[in-house]
Protein backbone atom coordinates (compact mmCIF):
# COMPACT_ATOMS: atom_id res chain seq x y z
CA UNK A 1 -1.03 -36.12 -27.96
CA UNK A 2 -3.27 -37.54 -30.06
CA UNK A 3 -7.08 -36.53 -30.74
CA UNK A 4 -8.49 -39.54 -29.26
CA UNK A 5 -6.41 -38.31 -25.88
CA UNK A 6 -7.28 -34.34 -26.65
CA UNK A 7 -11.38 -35.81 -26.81
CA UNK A 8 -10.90 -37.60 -23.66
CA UNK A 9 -9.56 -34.65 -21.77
CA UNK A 10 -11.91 -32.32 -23.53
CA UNK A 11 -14.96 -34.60 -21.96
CA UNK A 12 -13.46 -34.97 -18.65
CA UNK A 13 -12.75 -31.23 -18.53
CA UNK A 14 -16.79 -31.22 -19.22
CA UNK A 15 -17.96 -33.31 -17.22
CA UNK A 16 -15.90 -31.61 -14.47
CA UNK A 17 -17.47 -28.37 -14.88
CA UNK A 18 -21.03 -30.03 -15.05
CA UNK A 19 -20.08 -31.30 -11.32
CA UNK A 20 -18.81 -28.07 -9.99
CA UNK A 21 -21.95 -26.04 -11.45
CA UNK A 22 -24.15 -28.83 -9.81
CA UNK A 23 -22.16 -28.62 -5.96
CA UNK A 24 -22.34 -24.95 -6.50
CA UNK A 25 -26.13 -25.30 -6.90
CA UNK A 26 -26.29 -27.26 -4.12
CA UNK A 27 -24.45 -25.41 -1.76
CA UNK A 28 -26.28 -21.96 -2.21
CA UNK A 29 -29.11 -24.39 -1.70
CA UNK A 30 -28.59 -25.56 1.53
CA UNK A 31 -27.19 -22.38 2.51
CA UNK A 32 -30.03 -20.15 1.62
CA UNK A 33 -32.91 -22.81 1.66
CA UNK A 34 -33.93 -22.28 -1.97
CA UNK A 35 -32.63 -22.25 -5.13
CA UNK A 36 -31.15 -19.10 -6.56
CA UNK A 37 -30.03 -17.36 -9.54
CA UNK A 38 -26.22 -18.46 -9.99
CA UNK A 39 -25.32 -14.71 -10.78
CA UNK A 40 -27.22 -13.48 -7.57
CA UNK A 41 -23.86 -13.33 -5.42
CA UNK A 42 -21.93 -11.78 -7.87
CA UNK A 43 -24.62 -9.51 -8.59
CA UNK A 44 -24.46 -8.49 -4.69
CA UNK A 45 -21.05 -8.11 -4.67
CA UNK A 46 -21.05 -5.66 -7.17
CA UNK A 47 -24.18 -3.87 -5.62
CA UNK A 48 -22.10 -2.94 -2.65
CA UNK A 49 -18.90 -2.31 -4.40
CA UNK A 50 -20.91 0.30 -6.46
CA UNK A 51 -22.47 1.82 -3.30
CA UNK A 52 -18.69 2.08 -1.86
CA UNK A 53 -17.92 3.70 -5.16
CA UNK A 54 -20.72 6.19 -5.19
CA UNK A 55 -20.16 6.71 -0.98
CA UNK A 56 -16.71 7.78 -2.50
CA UNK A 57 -17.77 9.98 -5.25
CA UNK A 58 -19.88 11.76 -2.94
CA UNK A 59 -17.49 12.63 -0.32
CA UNK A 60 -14.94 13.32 -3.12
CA UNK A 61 -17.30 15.90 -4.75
CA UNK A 62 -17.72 17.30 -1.25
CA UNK A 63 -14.11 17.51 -0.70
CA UNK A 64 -13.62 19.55 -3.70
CA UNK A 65 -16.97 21.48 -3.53
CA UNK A 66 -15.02 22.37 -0.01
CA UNK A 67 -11.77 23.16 -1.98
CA UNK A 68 -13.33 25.15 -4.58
CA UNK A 69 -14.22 27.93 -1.74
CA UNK A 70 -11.15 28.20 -0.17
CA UNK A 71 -9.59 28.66 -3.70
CA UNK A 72 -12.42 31.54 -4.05
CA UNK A 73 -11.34 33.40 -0.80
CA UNK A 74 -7.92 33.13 -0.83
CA UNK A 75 -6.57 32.83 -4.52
CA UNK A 76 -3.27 34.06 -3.27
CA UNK A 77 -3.08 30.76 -0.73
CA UNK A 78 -4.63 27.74 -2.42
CA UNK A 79 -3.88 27.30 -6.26
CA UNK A 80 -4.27 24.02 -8.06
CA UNK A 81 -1.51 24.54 -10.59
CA UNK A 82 0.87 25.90 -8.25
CA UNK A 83 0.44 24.44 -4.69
CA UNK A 84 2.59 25.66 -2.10
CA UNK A 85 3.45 25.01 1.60
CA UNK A 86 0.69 26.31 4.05
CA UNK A 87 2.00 27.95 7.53
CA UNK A 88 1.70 25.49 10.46
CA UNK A 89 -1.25 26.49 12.06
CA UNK A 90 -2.79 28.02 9.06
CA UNK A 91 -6.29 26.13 9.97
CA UNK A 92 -6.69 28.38 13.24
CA UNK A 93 -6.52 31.63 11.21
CA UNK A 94 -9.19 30.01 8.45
CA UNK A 95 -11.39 29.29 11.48
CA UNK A 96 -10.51 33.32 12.91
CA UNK A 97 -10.90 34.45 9.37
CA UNK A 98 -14.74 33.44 9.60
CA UNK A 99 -15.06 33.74 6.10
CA UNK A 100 -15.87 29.58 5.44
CA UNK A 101 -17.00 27.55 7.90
CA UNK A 102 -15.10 24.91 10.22
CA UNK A 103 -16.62 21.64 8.99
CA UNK A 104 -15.62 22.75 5.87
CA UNK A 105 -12.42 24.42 6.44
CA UNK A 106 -11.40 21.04 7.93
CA UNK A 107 -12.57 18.99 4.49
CA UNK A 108 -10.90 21.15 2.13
CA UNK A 109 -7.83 21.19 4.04
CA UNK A 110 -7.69 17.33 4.90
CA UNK A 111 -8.15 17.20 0.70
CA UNK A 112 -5.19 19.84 -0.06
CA UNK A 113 -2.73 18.94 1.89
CA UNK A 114 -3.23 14.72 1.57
CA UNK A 115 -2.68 15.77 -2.40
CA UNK A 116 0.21 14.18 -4.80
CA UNK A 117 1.57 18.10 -5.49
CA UNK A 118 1.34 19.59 -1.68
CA UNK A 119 3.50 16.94 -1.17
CA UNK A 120 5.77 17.18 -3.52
CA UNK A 121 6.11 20.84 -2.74
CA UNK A 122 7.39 20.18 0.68
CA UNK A 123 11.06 20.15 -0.22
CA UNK A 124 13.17 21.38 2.48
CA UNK A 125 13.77 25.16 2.37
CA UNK A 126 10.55 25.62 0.66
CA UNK A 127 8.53 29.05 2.04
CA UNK A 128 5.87 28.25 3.89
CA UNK A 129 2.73 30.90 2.89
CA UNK A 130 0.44 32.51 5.06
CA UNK A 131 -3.43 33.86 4.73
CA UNK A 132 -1.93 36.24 2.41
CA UNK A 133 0.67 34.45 0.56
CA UNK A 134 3.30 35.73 2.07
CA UNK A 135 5.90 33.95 3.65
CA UNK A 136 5.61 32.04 7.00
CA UNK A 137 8.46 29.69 7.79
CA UNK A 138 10.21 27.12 5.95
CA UNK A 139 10.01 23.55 5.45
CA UNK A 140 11.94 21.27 7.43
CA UNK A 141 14.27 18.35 6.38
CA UNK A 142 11.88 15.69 8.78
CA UNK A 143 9.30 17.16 6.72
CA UNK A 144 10.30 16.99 3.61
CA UNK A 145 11.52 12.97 4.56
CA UNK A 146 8.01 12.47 5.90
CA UNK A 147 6.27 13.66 2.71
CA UNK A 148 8.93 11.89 0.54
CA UNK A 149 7.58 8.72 2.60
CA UNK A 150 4.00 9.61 2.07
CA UNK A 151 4.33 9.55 -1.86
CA UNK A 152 6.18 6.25 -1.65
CA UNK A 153 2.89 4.74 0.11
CA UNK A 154 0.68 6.07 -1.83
CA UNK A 155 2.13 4.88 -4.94
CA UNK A 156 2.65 1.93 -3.01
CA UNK A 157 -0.89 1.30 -2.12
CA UNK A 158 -2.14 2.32 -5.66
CA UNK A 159 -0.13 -0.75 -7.40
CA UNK A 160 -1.69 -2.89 -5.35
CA UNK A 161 -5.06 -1.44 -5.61
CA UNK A 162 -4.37 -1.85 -9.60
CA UNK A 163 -3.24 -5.81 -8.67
CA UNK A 164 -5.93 -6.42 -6.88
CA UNK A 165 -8.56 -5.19 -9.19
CA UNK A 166 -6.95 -7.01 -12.09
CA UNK A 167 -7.06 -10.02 -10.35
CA UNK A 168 -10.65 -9.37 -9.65
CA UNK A 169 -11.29 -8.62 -13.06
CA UNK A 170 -10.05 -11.93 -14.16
CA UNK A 171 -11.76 -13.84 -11.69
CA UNK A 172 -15.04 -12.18 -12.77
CA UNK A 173 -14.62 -12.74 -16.17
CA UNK A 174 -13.75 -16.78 -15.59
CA UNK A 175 -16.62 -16.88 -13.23
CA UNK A 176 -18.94 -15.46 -15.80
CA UNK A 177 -17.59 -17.96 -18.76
CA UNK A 178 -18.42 -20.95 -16.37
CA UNK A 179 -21.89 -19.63 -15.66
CA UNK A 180 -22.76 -18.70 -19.29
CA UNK A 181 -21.51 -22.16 -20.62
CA UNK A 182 -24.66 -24.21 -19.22
């Protein structure tokens, strides 16, 4: 290709832009009746993913603020670095316990047992624990299979969280290089 050919393209490629930046104007004109800052979508988009983010970061901090005092009353039963079955049932006797309340019983549970390790642990045959630690039953081959399934979704729904955001990511970063080159 020659550079007479390269300059053409170059130019049309330009001129190209120019229109697409000008029907973009346009349309957010019409559509919102005055003319806006090109980055003012964007911007809101990213206001409300932040929100979501911070909604999440909340709750999350709840969760484990939850956690944290079942870990503190029952040491023997909840353990981060060695996470074992619970006894079916074992929310019933937290609730008869009466040592933590129900609201957050439910949290701290719903954030242990939903974890990458408590579901790994569930290997059929594993000992099931009790209030005390002590044994309470074992785990079952359908449950074992179920949690098996339930760390192939996650890690399932975590590439394509990562996909997604990378494709976000790039379209973010092309979207910026066409605003900045005015």
């Amino acid at each position: 290709m020659s550079s007479a050919e390269i300059d053409r393209l170059k130019k049309m490629t330009e001129q190209l832009v120019v229109r697409l930046e000008s029907e973009l104007e346009q349309a957010e004109v019409s559509r919102s009746g005055f003319k806006s800052d090109t980055l003012s979508e964007a911007e809101t988009v990213n206001d409300e993913v932040k929100n979501s983010a911070k909604a999440k970061s909340k709750n999350r901090a709840a969760n484990m603020a939850a956690l944290q005092l079942l870990i503190d009353a029952y040491p023997k039963v909840f353990d981060r670095q060695n996470v074992r079955p619970l006894k079916i049932g074992i929310q019933e006797d937290l609730v008869a316990d009466g040592k933590i309340a129900k609201n957050k019983i439910k949290r701290a549970l719903a954030s242990y047992v939903r974890s990458l390790n408590y579901y790994r642990s569930l290997r059929e045959g594993a000992e099931r624990i009790d209030l005390k630690g002590e044994a309470a039953g074992l785990v079952t081959q359908s449950e074992s299979d179920h949690a098996k399934e339930k760390l192939k979704e996650i890690n399932k729904n975590r590439l394509q969280q990562r996909k997604k955001q990378e494709k976000d990511e790039r379209i973010n970063r092309k979207l910026e290089m066409l605003v900045t080159r005015k």
